[in-house]
PDB file of N, CA and C in Angstrom:
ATOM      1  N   UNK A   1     -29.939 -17.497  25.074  1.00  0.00           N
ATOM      2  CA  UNK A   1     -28.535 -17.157  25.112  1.00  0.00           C
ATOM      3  C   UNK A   1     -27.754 -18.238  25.852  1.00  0.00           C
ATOM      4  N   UNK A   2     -27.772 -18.685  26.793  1.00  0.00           N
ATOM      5  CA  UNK A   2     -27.806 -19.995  27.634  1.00  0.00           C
ATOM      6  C   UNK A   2     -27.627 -20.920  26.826  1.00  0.00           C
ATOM      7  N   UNK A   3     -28.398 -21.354  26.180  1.00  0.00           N
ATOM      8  CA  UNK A   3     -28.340 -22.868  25.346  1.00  0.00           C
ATOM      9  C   UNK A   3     -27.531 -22.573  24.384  1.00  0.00           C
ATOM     10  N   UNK A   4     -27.146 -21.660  23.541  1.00  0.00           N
ATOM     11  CA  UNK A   4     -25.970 -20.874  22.495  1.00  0.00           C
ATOM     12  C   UNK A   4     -24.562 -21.159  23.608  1.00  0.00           C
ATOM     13  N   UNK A   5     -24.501 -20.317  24.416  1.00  0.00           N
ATOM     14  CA  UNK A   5     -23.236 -20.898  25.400  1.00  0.00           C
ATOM     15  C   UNK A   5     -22.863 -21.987  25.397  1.00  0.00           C
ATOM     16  N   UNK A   6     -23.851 -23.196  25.967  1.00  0.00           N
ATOM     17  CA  UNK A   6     -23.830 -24.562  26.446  1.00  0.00           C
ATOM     18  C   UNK A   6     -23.502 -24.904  24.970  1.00  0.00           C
ATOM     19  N   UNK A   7     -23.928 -24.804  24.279  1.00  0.00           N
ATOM     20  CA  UNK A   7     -23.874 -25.408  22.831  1.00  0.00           C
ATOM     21  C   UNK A   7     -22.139 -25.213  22.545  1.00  0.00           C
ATOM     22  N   UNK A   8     -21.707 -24.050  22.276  1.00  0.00           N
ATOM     23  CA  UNK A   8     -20.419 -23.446  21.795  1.00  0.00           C
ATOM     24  C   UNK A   8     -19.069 -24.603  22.984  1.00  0.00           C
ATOM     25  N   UNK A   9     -19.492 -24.345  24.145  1.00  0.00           N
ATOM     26  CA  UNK A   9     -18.866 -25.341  25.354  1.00  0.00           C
ATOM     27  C   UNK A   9     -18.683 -27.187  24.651  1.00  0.00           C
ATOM     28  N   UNK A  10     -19.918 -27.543  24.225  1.00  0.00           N
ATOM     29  CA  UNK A  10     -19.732 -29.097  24.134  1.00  0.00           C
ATOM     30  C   UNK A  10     -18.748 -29.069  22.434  1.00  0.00           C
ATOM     31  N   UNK A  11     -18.855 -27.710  22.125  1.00  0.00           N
ATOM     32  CA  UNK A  11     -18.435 -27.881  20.095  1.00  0.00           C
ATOM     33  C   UNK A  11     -16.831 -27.762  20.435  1.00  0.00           C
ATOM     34  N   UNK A  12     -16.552 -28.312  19.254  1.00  0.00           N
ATOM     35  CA  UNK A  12     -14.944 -28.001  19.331  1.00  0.00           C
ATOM     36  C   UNK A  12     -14.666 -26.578  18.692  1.00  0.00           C
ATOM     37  N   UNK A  13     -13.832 -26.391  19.661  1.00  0.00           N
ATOM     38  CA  UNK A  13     -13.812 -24.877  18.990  1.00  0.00           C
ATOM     39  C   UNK A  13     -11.838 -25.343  18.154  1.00  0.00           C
ATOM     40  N   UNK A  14     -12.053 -23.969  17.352  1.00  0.00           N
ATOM     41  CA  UNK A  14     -10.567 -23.680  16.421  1.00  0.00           C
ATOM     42  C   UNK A  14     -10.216 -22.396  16.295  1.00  0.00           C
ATOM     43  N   UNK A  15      -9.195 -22.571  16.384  1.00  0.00           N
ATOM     44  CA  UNK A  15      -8.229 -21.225  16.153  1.00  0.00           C
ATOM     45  C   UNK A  15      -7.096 -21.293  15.410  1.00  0.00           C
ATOM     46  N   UNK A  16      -6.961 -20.100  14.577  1.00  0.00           N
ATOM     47  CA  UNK A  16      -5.216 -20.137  14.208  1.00  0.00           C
ATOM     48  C   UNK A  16      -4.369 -19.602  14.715  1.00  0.00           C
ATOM     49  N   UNK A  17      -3.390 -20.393  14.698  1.00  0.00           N
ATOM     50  CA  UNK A  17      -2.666 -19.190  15.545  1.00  0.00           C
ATOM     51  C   UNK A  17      -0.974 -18.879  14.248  1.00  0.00           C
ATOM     52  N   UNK A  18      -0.862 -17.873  14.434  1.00  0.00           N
ATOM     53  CA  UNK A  18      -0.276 -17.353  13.125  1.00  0.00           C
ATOM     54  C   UNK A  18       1.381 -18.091  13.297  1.00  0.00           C
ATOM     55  N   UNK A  19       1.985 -18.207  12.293  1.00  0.00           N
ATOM     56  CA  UNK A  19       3.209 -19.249  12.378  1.00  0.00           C
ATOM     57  C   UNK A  19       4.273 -17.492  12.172  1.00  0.00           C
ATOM     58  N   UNK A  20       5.400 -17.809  13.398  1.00  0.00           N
ATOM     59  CA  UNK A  20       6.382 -16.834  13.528  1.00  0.00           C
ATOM     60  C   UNK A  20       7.350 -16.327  12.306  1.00  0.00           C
ATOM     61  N   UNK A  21       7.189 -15.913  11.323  1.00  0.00           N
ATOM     62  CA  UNK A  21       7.953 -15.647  10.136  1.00  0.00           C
ATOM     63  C   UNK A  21       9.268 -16.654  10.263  1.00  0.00           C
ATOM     64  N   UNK A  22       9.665 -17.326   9.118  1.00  0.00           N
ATOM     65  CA  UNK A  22      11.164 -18.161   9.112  1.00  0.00           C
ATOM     66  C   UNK A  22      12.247 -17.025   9.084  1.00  0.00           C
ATOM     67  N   UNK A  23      13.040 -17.325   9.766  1.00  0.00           N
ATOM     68  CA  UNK A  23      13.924 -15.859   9.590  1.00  0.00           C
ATOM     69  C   UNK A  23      15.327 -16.910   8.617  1.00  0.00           C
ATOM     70  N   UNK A  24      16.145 -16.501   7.845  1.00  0.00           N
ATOM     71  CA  UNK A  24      16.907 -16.792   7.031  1.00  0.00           C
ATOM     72  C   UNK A  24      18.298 -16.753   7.523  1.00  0.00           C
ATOM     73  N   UNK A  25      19.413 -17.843   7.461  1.00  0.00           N
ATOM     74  CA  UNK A  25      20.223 -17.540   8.502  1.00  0.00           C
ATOM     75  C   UNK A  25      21.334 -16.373   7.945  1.00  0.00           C
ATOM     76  N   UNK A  26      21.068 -16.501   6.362  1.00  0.00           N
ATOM     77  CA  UNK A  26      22.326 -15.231   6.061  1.00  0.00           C
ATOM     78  C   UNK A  26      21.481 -13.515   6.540  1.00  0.00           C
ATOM     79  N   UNK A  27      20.159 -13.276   6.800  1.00  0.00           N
ATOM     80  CA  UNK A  27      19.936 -12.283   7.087  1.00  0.00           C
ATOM     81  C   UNK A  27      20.177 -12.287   9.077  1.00  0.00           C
ATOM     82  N   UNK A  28      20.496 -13.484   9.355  1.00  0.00           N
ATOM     83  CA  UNK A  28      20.245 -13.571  11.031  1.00  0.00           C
ATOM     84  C   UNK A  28      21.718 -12.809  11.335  1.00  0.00           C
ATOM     85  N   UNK A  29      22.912 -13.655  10.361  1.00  0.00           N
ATOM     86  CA  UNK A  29      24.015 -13.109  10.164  1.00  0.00           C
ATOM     87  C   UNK A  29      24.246 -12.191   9.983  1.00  0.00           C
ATOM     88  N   UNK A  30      23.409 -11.471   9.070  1.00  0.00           N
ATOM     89  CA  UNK A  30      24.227 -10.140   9.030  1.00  0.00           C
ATOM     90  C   UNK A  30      23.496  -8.822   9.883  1.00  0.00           C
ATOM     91  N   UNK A  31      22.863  -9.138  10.556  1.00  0.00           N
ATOM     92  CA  UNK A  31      22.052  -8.126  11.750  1.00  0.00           C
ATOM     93  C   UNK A  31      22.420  -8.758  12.660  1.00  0.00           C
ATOM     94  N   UNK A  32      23.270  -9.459  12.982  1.00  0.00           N
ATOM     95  CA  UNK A  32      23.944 -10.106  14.243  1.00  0.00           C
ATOM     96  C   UNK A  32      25.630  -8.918  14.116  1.00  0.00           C
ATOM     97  N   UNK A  33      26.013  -9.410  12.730  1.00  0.00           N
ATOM     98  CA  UNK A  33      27.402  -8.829  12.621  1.00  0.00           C
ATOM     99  C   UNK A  33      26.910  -7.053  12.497  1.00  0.00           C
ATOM    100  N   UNK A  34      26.218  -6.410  12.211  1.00  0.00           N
ATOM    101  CA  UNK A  34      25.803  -4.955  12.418  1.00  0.00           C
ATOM    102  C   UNK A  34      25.847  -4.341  13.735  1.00  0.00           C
ATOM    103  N   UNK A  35      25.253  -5.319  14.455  1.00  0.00           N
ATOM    104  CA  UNK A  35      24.721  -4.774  16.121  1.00  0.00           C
ATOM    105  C   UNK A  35      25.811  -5.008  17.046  1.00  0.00           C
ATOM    106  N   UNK A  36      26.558  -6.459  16.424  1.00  0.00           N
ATOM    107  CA  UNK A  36      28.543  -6.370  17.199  1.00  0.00           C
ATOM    108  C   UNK A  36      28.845  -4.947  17.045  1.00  0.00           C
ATOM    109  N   UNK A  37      28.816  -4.826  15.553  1.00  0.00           N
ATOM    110  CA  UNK A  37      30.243  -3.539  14.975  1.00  0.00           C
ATOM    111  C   UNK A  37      29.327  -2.235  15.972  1.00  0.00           C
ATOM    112  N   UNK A  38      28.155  -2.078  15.562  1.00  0.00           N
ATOM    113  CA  UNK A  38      27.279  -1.398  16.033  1.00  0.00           C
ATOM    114  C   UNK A  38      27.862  -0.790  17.828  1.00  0.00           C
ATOM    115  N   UNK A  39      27.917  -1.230  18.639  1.00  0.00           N
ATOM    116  CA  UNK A  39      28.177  -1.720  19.871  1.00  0.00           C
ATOM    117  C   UNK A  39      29.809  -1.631  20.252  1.00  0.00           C
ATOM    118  N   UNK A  40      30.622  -1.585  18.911  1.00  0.00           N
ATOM    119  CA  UNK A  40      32.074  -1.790  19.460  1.00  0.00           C
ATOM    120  C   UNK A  40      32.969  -2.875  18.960  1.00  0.00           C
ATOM    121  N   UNK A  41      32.088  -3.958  19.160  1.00  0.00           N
ATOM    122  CA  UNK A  41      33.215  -5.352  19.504  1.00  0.00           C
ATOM    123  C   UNK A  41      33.222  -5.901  17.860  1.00  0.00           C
ATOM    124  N   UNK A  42      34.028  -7.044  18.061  1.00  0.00           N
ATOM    125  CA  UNK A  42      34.799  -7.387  17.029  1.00  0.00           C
ATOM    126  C   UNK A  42      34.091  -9.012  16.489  1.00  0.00           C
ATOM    127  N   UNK A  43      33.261  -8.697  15.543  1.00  0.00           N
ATOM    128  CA  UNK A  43      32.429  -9.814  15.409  1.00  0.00           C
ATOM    129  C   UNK A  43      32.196 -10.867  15.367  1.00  0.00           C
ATOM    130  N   UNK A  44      33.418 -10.916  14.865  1.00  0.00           N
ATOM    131  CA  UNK A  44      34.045 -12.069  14.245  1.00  0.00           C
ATOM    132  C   UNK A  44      34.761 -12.996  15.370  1.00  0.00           C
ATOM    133  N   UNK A  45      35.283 -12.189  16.491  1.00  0.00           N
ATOM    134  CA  UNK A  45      35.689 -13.253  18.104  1.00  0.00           C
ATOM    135  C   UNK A  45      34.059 -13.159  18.587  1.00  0.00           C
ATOM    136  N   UNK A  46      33.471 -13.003  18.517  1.00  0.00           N
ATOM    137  CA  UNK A  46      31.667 -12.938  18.851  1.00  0.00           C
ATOM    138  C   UNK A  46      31.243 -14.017  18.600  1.00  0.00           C
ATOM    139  N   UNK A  47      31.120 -14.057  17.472  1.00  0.00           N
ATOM    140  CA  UNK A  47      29.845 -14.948  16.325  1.00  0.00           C
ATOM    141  C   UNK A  47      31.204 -16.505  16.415  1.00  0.00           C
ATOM    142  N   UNK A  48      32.230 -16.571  16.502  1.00  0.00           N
ATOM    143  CA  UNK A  48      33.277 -17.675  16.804  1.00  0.00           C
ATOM    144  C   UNK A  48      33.117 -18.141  17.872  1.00  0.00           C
ATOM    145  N   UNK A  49      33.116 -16.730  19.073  1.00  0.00           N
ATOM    146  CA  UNK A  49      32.940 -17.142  20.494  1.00  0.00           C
ATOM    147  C   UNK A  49      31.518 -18.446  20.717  1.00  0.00           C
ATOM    148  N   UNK A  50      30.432 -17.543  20.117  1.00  0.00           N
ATOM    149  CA  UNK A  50      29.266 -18.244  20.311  1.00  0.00           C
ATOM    150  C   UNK A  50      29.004 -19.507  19.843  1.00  0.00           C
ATOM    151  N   UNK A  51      29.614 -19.625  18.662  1.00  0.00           N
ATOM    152  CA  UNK A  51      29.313 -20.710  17.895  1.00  0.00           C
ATOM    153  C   UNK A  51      30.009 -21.930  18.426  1.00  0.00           C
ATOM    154  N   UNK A  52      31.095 -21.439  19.267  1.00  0.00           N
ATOM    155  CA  UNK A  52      32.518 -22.551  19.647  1.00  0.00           C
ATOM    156  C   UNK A  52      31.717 -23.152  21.448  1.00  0.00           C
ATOM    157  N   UNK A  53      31.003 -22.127  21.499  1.00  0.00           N
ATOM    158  CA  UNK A  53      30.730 -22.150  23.227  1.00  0.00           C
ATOM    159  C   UNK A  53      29.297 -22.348  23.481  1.00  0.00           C
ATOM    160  N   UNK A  54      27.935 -21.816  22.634  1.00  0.00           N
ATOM    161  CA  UNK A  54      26.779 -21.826  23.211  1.00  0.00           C
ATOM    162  C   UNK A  54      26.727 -21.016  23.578  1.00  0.00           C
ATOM    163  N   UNK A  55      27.161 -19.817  24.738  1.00  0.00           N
ATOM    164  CA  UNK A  55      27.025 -19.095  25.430  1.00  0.00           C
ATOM    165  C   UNK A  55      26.366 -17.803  24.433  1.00  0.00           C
ATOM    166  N   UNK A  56      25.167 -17.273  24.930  1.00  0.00           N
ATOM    167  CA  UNK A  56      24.885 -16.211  23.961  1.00  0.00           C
ATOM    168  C   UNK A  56      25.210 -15.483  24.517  1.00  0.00           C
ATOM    169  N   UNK A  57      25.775 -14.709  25.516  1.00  0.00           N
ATOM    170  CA  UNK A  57      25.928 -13.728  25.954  1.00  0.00           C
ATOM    171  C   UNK A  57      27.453 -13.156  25.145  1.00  0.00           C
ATOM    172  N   UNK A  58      27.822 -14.087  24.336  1.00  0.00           N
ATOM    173  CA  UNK A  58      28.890 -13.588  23.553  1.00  0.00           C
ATOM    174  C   UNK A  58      28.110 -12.580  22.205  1.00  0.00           C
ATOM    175  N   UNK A  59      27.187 -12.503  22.164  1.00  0.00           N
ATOM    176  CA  UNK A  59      26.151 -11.679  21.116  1.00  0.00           C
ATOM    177  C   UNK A  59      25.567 -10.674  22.358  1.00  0.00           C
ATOM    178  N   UNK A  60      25.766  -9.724  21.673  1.00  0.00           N
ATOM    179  CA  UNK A  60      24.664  -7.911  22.317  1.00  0.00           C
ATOM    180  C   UNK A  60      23.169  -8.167  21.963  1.00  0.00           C
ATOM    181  N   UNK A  61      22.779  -7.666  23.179  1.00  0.00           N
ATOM    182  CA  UNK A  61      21.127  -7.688  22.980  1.00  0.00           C
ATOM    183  C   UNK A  61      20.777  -6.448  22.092  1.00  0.00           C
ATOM    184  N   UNK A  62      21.834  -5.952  21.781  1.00  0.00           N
ATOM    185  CA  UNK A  62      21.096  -4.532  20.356  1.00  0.00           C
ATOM    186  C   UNK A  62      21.095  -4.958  20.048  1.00  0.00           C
ATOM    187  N   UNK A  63      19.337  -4.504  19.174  1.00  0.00           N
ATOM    188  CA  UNK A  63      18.954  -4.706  18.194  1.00  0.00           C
ATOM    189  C   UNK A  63      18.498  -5.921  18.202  1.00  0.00           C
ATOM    190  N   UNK A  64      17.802  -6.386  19.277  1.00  0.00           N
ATOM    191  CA  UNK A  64      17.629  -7.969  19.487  1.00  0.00           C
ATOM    192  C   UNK A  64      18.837  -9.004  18.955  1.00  0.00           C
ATOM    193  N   UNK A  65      19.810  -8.657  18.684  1.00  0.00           N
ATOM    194  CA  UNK A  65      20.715  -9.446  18.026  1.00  0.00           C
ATOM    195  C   UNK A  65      20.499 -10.923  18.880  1.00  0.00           C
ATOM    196  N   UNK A  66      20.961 -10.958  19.927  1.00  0.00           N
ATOM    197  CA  UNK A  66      21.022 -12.253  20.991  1.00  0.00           C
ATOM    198  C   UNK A  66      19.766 -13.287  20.569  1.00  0.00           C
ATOM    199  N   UNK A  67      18.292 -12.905  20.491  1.00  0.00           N
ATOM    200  CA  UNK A  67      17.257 -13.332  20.680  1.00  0.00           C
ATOM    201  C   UNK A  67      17.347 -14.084  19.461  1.00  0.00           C
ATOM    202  N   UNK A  68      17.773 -13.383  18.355  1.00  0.00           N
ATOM    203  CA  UNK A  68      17.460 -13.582  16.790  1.00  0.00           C
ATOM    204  C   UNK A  68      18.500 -14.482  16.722  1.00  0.00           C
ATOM    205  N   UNK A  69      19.659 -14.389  16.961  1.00  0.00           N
ATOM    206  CA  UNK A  69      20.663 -15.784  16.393  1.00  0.00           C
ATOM    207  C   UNK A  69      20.297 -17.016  17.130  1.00  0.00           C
ATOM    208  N   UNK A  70      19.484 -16.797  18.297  1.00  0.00           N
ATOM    209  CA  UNK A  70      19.086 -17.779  19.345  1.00  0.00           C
ATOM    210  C   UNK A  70      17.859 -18.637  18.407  1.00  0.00           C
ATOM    211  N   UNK A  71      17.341 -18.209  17.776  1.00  0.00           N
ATOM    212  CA  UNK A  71      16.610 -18.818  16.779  1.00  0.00           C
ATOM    213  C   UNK A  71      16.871 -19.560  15.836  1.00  0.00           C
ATOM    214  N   UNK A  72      18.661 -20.274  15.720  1.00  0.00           N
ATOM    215  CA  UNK A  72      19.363 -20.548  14.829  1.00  0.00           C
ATOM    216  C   UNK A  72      19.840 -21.775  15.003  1.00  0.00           C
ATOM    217  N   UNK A  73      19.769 -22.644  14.146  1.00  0.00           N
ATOM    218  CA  UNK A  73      20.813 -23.893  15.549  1.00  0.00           C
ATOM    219  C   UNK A  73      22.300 -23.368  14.768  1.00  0.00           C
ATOM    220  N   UNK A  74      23.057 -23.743  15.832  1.00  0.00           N
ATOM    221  CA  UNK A  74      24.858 -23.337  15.655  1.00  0.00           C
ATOM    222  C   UNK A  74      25.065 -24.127  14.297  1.00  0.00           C
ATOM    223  N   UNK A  75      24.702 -24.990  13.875  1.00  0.00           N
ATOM    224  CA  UNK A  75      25.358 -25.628  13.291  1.00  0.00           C
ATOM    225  C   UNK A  75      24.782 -25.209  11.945  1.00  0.00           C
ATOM    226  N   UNK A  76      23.697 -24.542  11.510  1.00  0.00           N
ATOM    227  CA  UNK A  76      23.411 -23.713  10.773  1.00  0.00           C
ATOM    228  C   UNK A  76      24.377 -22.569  10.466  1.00  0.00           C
ATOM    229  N   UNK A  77      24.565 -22.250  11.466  1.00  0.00           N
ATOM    230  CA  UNK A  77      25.116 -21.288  11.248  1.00  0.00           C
ATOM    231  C   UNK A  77      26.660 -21.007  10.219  1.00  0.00           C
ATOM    232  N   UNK A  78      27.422 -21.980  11.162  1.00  0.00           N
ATOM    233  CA  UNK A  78      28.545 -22.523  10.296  1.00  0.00           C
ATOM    234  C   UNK A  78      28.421 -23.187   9.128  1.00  0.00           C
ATOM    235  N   UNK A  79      26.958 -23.727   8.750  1.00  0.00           N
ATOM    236  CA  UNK A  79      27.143 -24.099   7.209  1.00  0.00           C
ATOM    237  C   UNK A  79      26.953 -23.278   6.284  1.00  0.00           C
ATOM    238  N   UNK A  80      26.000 -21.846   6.755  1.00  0.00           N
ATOM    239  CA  UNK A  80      25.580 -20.879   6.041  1.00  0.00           C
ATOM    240  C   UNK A  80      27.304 -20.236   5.732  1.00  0.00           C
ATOM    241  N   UNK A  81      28.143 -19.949   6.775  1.00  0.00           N
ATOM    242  CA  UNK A  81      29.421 -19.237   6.645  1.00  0.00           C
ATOM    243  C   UNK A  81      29.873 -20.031   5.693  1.00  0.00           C
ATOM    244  N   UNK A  82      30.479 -21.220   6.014  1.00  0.00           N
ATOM    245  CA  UNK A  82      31.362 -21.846   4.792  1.00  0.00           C
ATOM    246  C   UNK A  82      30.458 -21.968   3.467  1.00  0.00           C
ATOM    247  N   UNK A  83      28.897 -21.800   3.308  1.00  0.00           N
ATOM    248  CA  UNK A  83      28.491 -21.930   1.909  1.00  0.00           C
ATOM    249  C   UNK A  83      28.870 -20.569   1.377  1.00  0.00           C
ATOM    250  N   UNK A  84      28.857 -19.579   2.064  1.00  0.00           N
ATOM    251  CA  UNK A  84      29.309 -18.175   1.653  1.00  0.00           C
ATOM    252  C   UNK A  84      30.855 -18.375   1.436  1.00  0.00           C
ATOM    253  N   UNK A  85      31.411 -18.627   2.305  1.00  0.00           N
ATOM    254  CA  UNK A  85      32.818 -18.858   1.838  1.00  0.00           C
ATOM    255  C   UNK A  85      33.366 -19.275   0.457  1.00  0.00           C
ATOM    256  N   UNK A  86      32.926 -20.655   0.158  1.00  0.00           N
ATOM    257  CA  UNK A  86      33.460 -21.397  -1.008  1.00  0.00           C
ATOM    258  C   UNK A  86      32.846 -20.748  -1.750  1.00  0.00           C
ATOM    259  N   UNK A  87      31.330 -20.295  -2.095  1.00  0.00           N
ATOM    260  CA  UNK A  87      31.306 -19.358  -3.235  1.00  0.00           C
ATOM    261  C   UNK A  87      31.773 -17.899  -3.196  1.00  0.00           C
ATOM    262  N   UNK A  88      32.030 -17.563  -2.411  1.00  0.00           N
ATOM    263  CA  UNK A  88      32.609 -16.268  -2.557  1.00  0.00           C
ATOM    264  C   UNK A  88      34.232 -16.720  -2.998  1.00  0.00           C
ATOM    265  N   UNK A  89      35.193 -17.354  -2.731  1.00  0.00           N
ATOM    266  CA  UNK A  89      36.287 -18.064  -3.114  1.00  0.00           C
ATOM    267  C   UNK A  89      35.875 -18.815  -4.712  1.00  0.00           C
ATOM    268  N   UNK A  90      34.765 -18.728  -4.936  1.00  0.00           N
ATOM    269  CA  UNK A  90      34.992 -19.578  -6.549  1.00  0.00           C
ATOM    270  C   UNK A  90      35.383 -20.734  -6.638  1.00  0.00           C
ATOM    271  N   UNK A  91      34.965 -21.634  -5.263  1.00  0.00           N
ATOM    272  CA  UNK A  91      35.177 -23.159  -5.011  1.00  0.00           C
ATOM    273  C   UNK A  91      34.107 -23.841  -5.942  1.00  0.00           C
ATOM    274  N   UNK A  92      32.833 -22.984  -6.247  1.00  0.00           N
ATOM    275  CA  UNK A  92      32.250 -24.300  -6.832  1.00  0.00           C
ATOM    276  C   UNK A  92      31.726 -23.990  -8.059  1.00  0.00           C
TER     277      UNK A  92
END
């Protein structure tokens, strides 16, 4: 049993380690804007606030909201809005 130990010690050992699901930024968006309305506040000075400032504390921790847009870079974020925009407007 000893020499099995010693053996396993000098081997390289491997592991996987499981990759965190990609989360999608129009679904980050819209369980961000649920857990605002959810909560009270007005989402839209929220998700502006944050995006204009960094500061997450402009996002509610319901519903993990905070954690989950924190997974986002800002600037994602605003491209996901205006790609929704112009096609929802019939820009393209």
């Amino acid at each position: 049993m000893q020499d099995k130990n010693r053996q396993d010690i000098n081997n390289t050992q491997f592991f996987k380690v499981e990759k965190e699901q990609q989360v999608q930024v129009d679904d980050v968006l819209r369980i961000v804007y649920s857990a605002l309305l959810e909560k009270g506040y007005n989402p839209v000075y929220q998700i502006v606030g944050y995006i204009m400032s960094g500061d997450p504390t402009y996002i509610t921790s319901h519903r993990n909201a905070r954690s989950l847009i924190m997974k986002v870079e800002r600037d994602e974020l605003v491209e996901e809005i205006l790609r929704q925009y112009i096609k929802n407007n019939s820009w393209s």
